[in-house]
N, C-alpha and C. Protein backbone atom coordinates (compact mmCIF):
# COMPACT_ATOMS: atom_id res chain seq x y z
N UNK A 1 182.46 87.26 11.79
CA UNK A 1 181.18 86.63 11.98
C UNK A 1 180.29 86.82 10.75
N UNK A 2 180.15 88.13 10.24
CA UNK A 2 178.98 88.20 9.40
C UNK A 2 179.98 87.68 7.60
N UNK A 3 180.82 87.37 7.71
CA UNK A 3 181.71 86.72 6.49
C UNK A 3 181.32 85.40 6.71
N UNK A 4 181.25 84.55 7.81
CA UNK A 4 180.74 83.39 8.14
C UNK A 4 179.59 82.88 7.59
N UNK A 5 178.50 84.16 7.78
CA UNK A 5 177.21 84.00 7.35
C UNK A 5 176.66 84.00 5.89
N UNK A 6 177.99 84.95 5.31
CA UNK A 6 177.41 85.68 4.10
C UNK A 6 177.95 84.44 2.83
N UNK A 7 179.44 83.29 3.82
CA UNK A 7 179.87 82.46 3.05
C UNK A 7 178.90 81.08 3.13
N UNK A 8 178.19 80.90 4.25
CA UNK A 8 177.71 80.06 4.48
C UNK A 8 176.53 80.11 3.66
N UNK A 9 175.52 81.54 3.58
CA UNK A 9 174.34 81.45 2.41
C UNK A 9 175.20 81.20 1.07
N UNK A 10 176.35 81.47 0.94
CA UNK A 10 176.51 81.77 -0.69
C UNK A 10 177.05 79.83 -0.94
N UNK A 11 177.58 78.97 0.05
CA UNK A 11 177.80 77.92 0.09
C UNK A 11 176.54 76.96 -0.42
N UNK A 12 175.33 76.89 0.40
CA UNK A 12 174.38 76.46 0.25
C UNK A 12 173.65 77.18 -0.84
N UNK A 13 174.03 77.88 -1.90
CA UNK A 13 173.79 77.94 -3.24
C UNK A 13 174.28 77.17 -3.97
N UNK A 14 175.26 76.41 -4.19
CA UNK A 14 175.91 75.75 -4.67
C UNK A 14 177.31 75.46 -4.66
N UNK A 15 177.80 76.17 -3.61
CA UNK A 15 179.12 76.24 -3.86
C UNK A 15 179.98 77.53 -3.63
N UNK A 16 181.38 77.71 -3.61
CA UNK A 16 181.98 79.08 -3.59
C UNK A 16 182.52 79.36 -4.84
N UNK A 17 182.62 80.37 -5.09
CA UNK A 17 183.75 80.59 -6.28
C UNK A 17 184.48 81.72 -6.05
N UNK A 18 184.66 82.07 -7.23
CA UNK A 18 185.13 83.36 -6.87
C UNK A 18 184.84 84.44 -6.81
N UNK A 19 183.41 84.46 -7.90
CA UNK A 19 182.25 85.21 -7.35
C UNK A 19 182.13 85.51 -6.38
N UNK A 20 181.60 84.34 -5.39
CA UNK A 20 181.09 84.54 -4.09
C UNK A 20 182.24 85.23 -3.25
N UNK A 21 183.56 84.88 -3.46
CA UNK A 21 184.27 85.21 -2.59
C UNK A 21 185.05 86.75 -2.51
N UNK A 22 184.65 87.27 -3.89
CA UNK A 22 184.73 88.96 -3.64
C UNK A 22 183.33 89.52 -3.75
N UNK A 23 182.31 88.71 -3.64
CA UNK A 23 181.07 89.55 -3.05
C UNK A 23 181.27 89.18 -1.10
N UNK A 24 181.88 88.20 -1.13
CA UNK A 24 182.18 88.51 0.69
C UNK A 24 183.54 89.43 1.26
N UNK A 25 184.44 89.51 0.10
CA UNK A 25 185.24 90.53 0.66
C UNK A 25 184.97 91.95 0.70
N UNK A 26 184.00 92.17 -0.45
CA UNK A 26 182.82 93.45 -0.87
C UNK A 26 182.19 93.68 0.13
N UNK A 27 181.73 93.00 1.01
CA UNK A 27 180.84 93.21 2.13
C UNK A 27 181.34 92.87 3.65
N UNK A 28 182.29 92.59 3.66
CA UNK A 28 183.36 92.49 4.96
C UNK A 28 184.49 93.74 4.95
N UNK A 29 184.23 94.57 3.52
CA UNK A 29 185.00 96.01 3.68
C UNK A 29 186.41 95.44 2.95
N UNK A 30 187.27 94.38 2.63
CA UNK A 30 188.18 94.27 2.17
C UNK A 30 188.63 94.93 0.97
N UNK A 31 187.72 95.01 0.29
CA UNK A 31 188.04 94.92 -1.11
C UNK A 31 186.89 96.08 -1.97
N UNK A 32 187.28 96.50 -2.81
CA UNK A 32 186.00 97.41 -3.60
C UNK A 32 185.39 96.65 -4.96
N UNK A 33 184.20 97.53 -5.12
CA UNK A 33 183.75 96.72 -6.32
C UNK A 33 184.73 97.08 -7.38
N UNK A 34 185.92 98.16 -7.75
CA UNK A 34 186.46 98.62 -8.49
C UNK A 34 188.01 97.85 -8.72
N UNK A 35 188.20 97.30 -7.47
CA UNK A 35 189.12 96.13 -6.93
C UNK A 35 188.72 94.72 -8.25
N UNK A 36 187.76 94.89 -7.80
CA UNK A 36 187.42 93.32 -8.66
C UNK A 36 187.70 93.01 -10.16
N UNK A 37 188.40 92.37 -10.44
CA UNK A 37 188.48 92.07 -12.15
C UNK A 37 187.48 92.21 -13.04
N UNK A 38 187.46 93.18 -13.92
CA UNK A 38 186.26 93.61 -15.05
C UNK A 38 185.41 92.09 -15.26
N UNK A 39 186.66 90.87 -15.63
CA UNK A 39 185.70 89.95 -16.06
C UNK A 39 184.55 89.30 -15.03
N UNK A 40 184.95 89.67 -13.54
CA UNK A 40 183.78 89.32 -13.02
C UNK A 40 182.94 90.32 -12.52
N UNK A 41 183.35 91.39 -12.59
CA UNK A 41 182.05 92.64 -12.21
C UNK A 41 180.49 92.38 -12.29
N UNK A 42 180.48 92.01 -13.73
CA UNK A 42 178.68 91.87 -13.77
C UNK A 42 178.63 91.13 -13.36
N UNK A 43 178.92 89.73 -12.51
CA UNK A 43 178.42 88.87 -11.67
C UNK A 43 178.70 89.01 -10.68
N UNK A 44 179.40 89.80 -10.02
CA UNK A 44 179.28 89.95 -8.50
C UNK A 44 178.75 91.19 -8.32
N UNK A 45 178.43 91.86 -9.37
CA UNK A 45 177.09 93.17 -9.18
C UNK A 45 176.01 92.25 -9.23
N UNK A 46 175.71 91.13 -10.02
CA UNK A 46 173.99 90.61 -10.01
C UNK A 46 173.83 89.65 -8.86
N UNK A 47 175.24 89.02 -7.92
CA UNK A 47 175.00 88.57 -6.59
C UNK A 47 174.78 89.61 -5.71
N UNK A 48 175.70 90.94 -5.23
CA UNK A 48 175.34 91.92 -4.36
C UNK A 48 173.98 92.14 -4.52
N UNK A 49 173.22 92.01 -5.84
CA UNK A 49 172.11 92.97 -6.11
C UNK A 49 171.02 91.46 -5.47
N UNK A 50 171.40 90.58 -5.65
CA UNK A 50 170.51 89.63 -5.27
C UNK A 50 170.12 89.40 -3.47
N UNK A 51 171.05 89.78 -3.28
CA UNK A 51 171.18 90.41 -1.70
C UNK A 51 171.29 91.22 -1.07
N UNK A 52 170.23 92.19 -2.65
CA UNK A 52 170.01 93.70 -1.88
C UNK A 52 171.06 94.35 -1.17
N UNK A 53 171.81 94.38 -1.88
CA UNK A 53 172.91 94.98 -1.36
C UNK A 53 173.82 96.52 -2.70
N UNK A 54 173.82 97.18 -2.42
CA UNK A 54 175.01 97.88 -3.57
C UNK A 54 176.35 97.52 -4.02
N UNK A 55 177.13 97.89 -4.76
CA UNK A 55 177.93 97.23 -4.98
C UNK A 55 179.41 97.58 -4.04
N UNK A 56 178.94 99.05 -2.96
CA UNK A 56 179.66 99.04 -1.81
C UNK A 56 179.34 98.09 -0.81
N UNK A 57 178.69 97.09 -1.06
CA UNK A 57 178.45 96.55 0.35
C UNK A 57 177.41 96.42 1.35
N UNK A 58 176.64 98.06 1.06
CA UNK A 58 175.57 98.45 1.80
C UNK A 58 174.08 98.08 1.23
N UNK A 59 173.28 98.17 2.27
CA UNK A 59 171.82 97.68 2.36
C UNK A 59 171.53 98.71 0.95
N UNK A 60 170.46 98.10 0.12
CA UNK A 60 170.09 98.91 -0.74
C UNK A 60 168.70 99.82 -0.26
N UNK A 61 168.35 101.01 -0.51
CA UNK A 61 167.94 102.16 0.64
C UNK A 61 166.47 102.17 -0.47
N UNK A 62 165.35 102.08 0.30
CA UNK A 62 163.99 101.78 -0.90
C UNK A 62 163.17 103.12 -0.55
């Protein structure tokens, strides 16, 4: 359900890529940010971060 949601906001940005699609496996628990290919790290750290999120996944704590 909440992969549904998290693909559906990242859809109505413009589109999926592949960005989007290991910042939803990042946050559905699949996958780690350390998992992810160097070349896309800094962009799916500046999407997690855009959705307040860390790059585990979790709510960012203020």
């Amino acid at each position: 359900m909440l992969i549904n949601i998290v693909l559906f906001i990242l859809r109505m940005r413009g589109g999926v890529n592949m960005v989007d699609i290991y910042v939803a496996l990042i946050i559905y628990g699949r996958r780690t940010f350390e998992q992810v290919p160097s070349i896309l790290q800094s962009k799916v750290e500046e999407e997690l971060t855009a959705l307040s999120l860390n790059t585990d996944g979790t709510p960012v704590q203020e």
